[in-house]
C-alpha atoms as a PDB file:
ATOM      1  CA  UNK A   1       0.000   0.000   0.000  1.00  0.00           C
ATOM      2  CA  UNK A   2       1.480   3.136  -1.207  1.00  0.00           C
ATOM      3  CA  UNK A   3       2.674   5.659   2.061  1.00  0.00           C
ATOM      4  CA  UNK A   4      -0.336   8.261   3.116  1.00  0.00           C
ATOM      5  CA  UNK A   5       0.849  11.955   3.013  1.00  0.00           C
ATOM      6  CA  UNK A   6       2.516  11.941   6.218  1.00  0.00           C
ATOM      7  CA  UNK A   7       2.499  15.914   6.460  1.00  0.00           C
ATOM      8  CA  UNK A   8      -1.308  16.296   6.682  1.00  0.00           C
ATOM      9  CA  UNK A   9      -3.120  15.236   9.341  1.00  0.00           C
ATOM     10  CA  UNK A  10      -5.415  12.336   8.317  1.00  0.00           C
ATOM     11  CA  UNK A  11      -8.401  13.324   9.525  1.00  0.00           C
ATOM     12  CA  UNK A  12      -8.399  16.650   7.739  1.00  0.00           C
ATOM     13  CA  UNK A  13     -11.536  18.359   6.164  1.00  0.00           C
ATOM     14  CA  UNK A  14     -12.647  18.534   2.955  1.00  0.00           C
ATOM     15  CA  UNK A  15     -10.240  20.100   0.243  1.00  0.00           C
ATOM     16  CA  UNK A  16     -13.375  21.674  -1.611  1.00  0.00           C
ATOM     17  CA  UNK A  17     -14.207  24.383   1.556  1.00  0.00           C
ATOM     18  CA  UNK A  18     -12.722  27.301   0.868  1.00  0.00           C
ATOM     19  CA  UNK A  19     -11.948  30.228  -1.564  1.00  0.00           C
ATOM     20  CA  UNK A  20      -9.506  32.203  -4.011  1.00  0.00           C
ATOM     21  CA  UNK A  21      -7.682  35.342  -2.556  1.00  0.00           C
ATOM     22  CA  UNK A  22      -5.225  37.382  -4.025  1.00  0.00           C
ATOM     23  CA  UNK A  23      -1.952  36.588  -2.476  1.00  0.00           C
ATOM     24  CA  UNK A  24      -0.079  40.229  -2.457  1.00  0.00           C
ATOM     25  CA  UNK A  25       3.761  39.095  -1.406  1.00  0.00           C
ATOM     26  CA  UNK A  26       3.120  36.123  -4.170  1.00  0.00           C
ATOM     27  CA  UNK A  27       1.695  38.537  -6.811  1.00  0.00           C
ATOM     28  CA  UNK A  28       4.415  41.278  -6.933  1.00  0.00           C
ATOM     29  CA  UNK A  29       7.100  39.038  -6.418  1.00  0.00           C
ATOM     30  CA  UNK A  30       5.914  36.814  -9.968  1.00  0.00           C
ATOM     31  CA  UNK A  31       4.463  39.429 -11.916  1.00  0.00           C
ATOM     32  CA  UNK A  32       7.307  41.513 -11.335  1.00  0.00           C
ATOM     33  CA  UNK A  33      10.084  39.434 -12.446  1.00  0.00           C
ATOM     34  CA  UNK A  34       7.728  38.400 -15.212  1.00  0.00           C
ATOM     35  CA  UNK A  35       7.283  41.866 -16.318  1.00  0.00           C
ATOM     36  CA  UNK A  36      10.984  42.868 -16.067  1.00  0.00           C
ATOM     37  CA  UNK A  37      12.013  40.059 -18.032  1.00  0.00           C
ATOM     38  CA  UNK A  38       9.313  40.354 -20.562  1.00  0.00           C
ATOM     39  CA  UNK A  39      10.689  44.325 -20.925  1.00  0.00           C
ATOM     40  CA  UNK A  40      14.425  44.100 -19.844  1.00  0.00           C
ATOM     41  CA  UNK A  41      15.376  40.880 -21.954  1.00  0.00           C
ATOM     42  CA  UNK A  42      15.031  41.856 -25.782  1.00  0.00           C
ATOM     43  CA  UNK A  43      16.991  44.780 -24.555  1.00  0.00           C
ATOM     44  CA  UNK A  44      20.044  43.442 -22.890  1.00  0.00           C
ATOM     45  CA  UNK A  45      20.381  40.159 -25.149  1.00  0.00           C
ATOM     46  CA  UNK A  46      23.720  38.887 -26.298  1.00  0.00           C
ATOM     47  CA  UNK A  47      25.108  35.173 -26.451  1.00  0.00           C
ATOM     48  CA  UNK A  48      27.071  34.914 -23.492  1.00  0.00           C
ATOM     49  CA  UNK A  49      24.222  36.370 -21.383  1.00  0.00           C
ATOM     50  CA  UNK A  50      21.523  34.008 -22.697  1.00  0.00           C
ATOM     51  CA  UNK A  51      24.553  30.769 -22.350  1.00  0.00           C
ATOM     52  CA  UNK A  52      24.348  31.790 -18.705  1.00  0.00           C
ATOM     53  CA  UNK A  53      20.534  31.616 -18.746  1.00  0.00           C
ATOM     54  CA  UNK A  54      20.382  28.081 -19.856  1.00  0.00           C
ATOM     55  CA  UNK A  55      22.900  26.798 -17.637  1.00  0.00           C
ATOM     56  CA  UNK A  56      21.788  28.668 -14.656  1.00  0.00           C
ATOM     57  CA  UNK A  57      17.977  27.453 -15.060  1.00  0.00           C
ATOM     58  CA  UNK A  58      18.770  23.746 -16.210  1.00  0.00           C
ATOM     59  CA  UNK A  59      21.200  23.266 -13.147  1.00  0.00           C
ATOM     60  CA  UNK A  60      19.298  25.170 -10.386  1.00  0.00           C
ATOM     61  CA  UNK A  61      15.880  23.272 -11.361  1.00  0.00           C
ATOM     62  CA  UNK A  62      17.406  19.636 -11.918  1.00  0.00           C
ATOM     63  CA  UNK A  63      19.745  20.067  -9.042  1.00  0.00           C
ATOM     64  CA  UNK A  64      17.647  22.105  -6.556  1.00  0.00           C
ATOM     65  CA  UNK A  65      14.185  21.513  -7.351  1.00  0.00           C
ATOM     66  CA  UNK A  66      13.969  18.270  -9.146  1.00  0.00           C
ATOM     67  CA  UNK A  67      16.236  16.416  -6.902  1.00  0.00           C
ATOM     68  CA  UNK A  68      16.959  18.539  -3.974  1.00  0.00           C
ATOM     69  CA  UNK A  69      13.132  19.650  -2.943  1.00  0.00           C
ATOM     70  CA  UNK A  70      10.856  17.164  -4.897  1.00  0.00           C
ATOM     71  CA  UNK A  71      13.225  13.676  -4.921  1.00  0.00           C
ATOM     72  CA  UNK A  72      14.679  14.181  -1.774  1.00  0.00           C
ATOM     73  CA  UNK A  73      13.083  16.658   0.900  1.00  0.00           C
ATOM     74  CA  UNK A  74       9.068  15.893  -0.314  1.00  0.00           C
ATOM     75  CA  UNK A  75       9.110  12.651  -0.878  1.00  0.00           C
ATOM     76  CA  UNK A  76      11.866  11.131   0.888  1.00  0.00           C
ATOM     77  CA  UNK A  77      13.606   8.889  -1.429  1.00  0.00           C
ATOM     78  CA  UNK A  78      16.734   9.342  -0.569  1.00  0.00           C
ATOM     79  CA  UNK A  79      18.933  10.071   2.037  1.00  0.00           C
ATOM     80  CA  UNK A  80      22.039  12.418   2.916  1.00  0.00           C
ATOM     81  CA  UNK A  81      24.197  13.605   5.252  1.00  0.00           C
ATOM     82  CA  UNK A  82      23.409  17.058   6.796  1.00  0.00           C
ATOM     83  CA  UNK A  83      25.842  19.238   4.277  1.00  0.00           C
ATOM     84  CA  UNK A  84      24.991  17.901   1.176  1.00  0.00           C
ATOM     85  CA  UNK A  85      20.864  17.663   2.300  1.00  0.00           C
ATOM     86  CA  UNK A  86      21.509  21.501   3.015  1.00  0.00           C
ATOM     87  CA  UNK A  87      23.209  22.144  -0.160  1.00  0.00           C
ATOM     88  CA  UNK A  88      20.968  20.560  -2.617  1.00  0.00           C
ATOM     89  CA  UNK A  89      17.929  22.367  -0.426  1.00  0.00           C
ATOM     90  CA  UNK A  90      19.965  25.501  -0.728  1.00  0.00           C
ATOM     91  CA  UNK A  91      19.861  25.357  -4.806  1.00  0.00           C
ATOM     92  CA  UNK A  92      16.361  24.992  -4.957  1.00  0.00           C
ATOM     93  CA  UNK A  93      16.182  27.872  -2.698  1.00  0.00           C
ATOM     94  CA  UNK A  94      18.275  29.947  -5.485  1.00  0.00           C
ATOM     95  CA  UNK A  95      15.298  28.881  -8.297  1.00  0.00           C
ATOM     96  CA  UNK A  96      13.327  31.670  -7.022  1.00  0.00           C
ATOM     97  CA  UNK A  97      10.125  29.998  -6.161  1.00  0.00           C
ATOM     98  CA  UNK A  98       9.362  30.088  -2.279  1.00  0.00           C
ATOM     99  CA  UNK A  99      11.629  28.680   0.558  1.00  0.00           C
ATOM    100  CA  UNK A 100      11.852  25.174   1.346  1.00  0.00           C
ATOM    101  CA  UNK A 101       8.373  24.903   3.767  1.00  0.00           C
ATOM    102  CA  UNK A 102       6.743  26.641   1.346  1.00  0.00           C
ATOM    103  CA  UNK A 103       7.570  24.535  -1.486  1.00  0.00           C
ATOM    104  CA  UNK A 104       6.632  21.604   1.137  1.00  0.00           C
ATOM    105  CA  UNK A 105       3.392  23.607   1.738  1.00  0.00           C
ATOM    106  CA  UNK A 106       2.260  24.583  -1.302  1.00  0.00           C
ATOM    107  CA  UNK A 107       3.236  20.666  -2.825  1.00  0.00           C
ATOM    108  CA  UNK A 108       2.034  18.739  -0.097  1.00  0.00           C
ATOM    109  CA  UNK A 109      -1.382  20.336   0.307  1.00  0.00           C
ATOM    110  CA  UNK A 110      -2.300  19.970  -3.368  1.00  0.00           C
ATOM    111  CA  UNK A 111      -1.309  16.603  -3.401  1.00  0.00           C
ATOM    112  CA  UNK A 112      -3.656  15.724  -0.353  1.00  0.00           C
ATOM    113  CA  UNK A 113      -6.495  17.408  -2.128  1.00  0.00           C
ATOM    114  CA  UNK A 114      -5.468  15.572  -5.819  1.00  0.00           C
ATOM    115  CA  UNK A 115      -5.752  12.577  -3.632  1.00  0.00           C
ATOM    116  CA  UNK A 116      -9.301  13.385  -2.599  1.00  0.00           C
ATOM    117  CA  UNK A 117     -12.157  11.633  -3.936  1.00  0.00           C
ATOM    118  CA  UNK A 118     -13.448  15.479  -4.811  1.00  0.00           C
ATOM    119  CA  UNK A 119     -10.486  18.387  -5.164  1.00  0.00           C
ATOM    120  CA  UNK A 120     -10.998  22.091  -6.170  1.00  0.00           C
ATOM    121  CA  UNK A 121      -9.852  22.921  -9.395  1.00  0.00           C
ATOM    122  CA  UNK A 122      -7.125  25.112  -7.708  1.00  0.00           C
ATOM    123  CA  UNK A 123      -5.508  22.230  -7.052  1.00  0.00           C
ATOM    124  CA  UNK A 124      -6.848  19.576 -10.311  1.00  0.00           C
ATOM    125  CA  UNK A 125      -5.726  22.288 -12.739  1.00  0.00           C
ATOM    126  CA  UNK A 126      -9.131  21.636 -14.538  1.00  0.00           C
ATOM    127  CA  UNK A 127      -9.887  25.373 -15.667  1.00  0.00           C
ATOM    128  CA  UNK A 128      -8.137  26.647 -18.951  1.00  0.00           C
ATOM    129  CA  UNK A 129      -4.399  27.290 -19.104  1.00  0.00           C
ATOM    130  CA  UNK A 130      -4.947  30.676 -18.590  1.00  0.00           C
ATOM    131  CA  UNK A 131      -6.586  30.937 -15.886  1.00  0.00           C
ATOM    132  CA  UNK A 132      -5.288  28.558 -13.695  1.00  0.00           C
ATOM    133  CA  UNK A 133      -2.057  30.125 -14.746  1.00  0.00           C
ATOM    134  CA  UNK A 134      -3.421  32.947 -12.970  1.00  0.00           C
ATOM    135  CA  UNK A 135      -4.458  31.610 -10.614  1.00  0.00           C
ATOM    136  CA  UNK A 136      -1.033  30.000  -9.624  1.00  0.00           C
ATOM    137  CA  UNK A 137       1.098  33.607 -10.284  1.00  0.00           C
ATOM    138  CA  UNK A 138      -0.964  35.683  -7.870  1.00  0.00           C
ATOM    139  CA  UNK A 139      -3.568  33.340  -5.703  1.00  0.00           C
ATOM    140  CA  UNK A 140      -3.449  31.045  -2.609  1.00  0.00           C
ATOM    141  CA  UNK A 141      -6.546  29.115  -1.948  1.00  0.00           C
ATOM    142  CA  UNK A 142      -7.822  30.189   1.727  1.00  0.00           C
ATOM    143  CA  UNK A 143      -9.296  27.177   3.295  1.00  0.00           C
ATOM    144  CA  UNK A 144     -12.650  27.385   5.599  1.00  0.00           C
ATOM    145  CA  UNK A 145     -10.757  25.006   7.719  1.00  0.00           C
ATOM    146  CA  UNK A 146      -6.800  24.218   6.719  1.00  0.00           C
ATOM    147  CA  UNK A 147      -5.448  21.054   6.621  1.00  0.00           C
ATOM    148  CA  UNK A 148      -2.977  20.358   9.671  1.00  0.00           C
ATOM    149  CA  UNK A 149       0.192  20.419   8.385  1.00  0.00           C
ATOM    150  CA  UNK A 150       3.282  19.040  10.326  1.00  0.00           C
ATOM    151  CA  UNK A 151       6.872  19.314   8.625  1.00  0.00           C
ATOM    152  CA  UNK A 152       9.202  16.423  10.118  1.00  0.00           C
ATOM    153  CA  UNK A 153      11.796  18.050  12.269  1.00  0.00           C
ATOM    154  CA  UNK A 154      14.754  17.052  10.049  1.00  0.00           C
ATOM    155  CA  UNK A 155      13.645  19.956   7.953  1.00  0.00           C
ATOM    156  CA  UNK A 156      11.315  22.079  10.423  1.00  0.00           C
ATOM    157  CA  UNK A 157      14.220  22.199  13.491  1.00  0.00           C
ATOM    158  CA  UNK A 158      17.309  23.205  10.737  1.00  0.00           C
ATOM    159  CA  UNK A 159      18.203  26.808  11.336  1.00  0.00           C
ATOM    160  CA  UNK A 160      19.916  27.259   8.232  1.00  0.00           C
ATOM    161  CA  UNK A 161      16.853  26.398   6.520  1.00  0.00           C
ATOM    162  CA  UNK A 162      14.684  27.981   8.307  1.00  0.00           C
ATOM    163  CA  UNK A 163      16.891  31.044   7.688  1.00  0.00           C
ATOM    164  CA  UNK A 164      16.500  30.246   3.915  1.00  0.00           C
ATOM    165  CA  UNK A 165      12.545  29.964   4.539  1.00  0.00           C
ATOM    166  CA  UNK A 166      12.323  33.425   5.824  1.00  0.00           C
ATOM    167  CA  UNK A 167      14.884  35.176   3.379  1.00  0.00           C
ATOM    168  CA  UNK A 168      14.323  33.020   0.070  1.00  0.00           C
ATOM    169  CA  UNK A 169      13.661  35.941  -1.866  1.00  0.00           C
ATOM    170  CA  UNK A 170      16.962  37.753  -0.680  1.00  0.00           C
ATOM    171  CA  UNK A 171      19.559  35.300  -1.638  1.00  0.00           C
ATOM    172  CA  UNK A 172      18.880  36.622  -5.439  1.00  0.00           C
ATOM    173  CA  UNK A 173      21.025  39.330  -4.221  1.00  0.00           C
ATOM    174  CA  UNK A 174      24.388  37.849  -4.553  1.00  0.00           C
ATOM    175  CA  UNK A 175      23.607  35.788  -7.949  1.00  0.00           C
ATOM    176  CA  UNK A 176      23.047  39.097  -9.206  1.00  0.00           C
ATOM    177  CA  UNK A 177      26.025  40.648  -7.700  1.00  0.00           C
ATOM    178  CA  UNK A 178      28.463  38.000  -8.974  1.00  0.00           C
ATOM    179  CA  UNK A 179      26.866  38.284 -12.780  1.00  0.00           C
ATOM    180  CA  UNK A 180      27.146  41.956 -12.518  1.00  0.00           C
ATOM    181  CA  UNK A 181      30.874  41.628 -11.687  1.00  0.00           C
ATOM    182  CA  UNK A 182      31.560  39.158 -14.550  1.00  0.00           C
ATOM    183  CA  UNK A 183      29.179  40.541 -17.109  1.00  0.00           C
ATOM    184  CA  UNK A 184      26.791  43.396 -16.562  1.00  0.00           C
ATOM    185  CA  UNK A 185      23.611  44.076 -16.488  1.00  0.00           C
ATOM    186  CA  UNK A 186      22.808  41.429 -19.439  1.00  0.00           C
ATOM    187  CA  UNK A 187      23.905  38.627 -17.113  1.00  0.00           C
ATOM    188  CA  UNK A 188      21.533  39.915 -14.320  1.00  0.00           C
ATOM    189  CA  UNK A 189      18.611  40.081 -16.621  1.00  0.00           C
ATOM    190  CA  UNK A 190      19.172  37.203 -17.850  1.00  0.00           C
ATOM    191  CA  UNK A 191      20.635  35.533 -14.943  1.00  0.00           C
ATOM    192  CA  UNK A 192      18.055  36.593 -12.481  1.00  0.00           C
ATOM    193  CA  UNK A 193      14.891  37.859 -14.192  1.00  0.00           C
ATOM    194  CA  UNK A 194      14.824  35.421 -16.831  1.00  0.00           C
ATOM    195  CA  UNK A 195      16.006  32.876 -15.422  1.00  0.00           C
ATOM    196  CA  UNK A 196      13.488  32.962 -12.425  1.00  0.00           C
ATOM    197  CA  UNK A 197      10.502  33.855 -15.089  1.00  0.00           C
ATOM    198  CA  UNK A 198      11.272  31.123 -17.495  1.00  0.00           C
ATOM    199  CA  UNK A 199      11.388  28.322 -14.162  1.00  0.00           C
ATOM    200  CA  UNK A 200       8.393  30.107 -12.641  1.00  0.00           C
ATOM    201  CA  UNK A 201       6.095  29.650 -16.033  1.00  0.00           C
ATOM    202  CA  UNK A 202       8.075  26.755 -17.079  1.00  0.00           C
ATOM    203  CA  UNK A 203       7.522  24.644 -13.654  1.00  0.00           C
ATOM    204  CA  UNK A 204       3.715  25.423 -13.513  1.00  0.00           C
ATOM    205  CA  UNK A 205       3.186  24.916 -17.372  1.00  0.00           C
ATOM    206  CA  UNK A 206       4.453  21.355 -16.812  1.00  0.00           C
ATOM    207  CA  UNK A 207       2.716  20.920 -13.829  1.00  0.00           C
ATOM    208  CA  UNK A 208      -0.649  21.856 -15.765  1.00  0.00           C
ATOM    209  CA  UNK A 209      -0.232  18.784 -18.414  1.00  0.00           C
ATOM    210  CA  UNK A 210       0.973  17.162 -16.467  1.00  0.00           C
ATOM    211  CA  UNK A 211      -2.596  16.728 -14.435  1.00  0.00           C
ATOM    212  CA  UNK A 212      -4.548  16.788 -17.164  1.00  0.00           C
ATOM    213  CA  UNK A 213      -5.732  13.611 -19.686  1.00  0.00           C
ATOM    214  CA  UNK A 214      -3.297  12.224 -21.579  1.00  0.00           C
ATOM    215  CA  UNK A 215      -0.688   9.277 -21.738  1.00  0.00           C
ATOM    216  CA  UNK A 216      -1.670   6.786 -18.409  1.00  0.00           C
ATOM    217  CA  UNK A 217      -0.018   3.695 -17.695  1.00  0.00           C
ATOM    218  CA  UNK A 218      -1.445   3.637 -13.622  1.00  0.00           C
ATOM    219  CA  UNK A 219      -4.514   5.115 -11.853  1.00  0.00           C
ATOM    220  CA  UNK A 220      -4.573   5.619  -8.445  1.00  0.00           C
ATOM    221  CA  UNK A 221      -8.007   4.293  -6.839  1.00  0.00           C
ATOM    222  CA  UNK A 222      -9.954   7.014  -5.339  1.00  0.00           C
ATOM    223  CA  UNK A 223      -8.071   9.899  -6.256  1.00  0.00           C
ATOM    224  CA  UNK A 224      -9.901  12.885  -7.700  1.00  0.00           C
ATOM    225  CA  UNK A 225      -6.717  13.742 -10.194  1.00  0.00           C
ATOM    226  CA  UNK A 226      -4.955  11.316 -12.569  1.00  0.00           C
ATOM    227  CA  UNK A 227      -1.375  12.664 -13.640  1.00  0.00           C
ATOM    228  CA  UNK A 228      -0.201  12.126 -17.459  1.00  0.00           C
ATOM    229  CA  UNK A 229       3.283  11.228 -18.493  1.00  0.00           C
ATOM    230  CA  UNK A 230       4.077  13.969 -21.221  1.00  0.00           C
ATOM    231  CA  UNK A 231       5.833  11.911 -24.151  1.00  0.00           C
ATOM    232  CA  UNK A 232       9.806  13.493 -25.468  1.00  0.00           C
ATOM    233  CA  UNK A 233      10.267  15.978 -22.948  1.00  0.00           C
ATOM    234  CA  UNK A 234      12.399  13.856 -20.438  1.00  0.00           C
ATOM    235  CA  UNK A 235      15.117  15.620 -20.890  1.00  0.00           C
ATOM    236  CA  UNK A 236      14.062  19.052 -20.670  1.00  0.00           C
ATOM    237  CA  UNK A 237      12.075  18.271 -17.435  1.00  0.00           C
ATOM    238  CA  UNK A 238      14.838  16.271 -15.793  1.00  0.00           C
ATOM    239  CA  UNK A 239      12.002  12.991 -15.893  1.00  0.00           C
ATOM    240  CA  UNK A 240       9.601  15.275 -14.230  1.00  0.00           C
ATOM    241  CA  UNK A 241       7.251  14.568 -17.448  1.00  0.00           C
ATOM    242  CA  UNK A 242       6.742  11.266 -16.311  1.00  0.00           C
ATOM    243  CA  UNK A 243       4.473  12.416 -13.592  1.00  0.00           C
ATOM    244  CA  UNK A 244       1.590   9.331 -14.253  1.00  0.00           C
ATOM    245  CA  UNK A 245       5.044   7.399 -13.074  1.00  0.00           C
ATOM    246  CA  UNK A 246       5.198   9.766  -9.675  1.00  0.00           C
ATOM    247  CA  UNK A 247       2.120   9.710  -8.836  1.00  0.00           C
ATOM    248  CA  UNK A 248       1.737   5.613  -8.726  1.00  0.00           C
ATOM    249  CA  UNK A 249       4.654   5.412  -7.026  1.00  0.00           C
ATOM    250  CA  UNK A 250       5.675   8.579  -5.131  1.00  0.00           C
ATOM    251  CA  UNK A 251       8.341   6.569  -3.165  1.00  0.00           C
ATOM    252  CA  UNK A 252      10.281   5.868  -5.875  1.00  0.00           C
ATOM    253  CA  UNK A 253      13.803   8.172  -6.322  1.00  0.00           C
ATOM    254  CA  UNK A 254      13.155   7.091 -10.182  1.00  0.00           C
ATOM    255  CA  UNK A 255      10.250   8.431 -12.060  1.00  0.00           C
ATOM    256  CA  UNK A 256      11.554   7.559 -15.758  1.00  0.00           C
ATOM    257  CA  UNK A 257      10.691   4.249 -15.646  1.00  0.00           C
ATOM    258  CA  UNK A 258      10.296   2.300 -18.712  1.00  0.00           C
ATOM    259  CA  UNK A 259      12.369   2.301 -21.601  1.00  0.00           C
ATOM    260  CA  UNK A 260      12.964   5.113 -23.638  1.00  0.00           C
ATOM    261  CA  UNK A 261      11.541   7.601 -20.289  1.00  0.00           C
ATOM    262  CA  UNK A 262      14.514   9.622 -20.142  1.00  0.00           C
ATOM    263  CA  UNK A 263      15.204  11.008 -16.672  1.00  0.00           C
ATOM    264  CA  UNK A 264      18.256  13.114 -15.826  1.00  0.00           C
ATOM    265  CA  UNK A 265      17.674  14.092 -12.141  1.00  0.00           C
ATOM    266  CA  UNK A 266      17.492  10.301 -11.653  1.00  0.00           C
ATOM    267  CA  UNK A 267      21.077   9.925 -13.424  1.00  0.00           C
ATOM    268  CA  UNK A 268      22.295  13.064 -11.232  1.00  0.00           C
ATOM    269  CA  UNK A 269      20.932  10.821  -8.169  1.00  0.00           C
ATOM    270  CA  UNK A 270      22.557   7.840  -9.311  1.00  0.00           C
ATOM    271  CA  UNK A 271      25.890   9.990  -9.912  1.00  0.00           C
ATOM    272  CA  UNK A 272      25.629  11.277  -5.851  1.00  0.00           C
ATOM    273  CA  UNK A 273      25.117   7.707  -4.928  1.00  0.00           C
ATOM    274  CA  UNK A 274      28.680   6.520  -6.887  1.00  0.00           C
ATOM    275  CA  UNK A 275      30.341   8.990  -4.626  1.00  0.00           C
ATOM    276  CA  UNK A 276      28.758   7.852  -1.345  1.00  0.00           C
ATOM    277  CA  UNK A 277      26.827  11.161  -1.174  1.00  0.00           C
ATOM    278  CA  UNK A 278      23.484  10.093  -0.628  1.00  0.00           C
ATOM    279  CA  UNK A 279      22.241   6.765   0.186  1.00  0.00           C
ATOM    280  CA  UNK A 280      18.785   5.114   0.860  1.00  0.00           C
ATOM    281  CA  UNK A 281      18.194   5.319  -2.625  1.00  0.00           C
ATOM    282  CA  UNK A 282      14.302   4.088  -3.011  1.00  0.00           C
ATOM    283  CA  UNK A 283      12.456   2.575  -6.177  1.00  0.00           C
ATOM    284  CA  UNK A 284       9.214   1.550  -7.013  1.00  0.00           C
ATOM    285  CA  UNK A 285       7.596  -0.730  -4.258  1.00  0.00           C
ATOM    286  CA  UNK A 286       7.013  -4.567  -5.071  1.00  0.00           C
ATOM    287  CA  UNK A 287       4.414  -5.283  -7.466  1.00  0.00           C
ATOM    288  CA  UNK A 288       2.466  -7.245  -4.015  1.00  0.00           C
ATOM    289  CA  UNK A 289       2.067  -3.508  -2.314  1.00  0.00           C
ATOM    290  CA  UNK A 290       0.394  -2.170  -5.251  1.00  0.00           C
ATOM    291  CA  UNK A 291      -3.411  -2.885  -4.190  1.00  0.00           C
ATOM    292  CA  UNK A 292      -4.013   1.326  -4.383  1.00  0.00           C
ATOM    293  CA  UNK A 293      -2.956   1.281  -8.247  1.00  0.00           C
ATOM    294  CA  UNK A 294      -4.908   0.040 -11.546  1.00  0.00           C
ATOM    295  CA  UNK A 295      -2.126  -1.089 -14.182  1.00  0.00           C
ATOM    296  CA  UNK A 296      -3.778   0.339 -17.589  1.00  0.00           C
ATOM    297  CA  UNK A 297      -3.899  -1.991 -20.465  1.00  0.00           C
END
């Protein structure tokens, strides 16, 4: 049987009772590094500044997010000594997306109410593109009566990370110091603005197909939302595509898992393990603890 959400309390209420506000802190902070982008980019372009871009926002999402927040502080599938726990954390932190209990927050609570026999479409992603696009750039979804919440104390008890919860948006400053030293402003557009705009729309973009119909090999029994895997895009999502994968098995430190399902944050994981940096390392659970999951034909 796969593991419950151990974050939320069990007994928690209904994921429908509630409402969309306006998030202010949440709005200015995307729509403003979304709008400088959008205007400062065109204007500072040049080669050099845009090779910086790519690099910056493949490494910081594969490394930070992909395998640092989602593989190893979410969902626990893999273990690591205090340092390089801190470190991978830390590069997620630099994405530019919230601090590491919000990520936990805002990922953990919509996967309790996707799990839901019944979920708002906040959380299914079931209104157009646009709006839930929206919806996810300047809203927070204010429940009647909010889920209990409870972040292990591995995470909730480490001051450095609770530093980095508090100041997430600050440590920008010094990535955009160190790119202004080497290379102007063009490298801080482009290394900041861009960068965070392009993993902002990027991460929620995949995120939308990703829980919407298309390509299922599992269904989870009872849940309200069925993830997709989203075919050739492996390796520009670092195997996040594979999210029908995920969901089934959410324990698994793999999520590319049948031939041809390309998954670089799983080789990157595989590469830590060689050099006795993480260990632990979890895959999909035997096929006789499977009783929550319907195998597609």
């Amino acid at each position: 049987m796969m593991e419950p959400v151990a974050r939320i309390k069990v007994d928690s209420p209904s994921p429908l009772n509630g409402s969309i506000r306006f998030d202010l802190t949440k709005m200015l902070w995307n729509l403003g590094i979304i709008l400088t982008a959008i205007i400062l980019g065109p204007l500072t372009f040049n080669l050099s500044s845009f090779v910086i871009f790519v690099v910056m926002t493949y490494l910081f999402l594969m490394i930070g997010h992909s395998v640092g927040m989602h593989r190893m502080m979410i969902h626990r599938t893999f273990s690591a000594n205090r340092f390089v726990r801190c470190t991978l954390i830390y590069v997620g932190v630099l994405v530019g997306m919230s601090g590491p209990y919000g990520i936990i927050r805002i990922h953990d609570i919509r996967d309790w109410a996707q799990r839901k026999p019944t979920c708002h479409d906040f959380f299914s992603h079931k209104r157009s593109f646009t709006q839930d696009l929206w919806w996810q750039l300047t809203s927070k979804f204010e429940f009647t009566h909010p889920p209990e919440l409870a972040i292990e104390r591995l995470y909730r008890d480490d001051k450095f990370l609770a530093f980095c919860d508090k100041t997430w948006m600050l440590h920008q400053l010094p990535i955009a110091i160190i790119l202004y030293y080497f290379g102007g402003w063009s490298f801080v557009v482009w290394g900041v603005f861009v960068r965070i705009s392009v993993s902002i729309l990027g991460h929620w973009t995949i995120t939308y197909f990703c829980h919407n119909p298309g390509v299922q090999r599992w269904l989870v029994k009872g849940a309200a939302v069925q993830a997709s895997n989203i075919r050739g895009l492996g390796l520009l999502t670092y195997g996040e595509c594979w999210h029908n994968n995920h969901h089934a098995f959410p324990e698994s430190a793999k999520i590319g898992l049948d031939k041809g399902q390309w998954d670089p944050s799983w080789w990157f994981i595989v590469l830590l393990k060689k050099f006795n940096l993480v260990y632990g390392v979890k895959l999909p659970r035997d096929k006789t603890l499977r009783d929550d999951l319907i195998e597609c034909k």
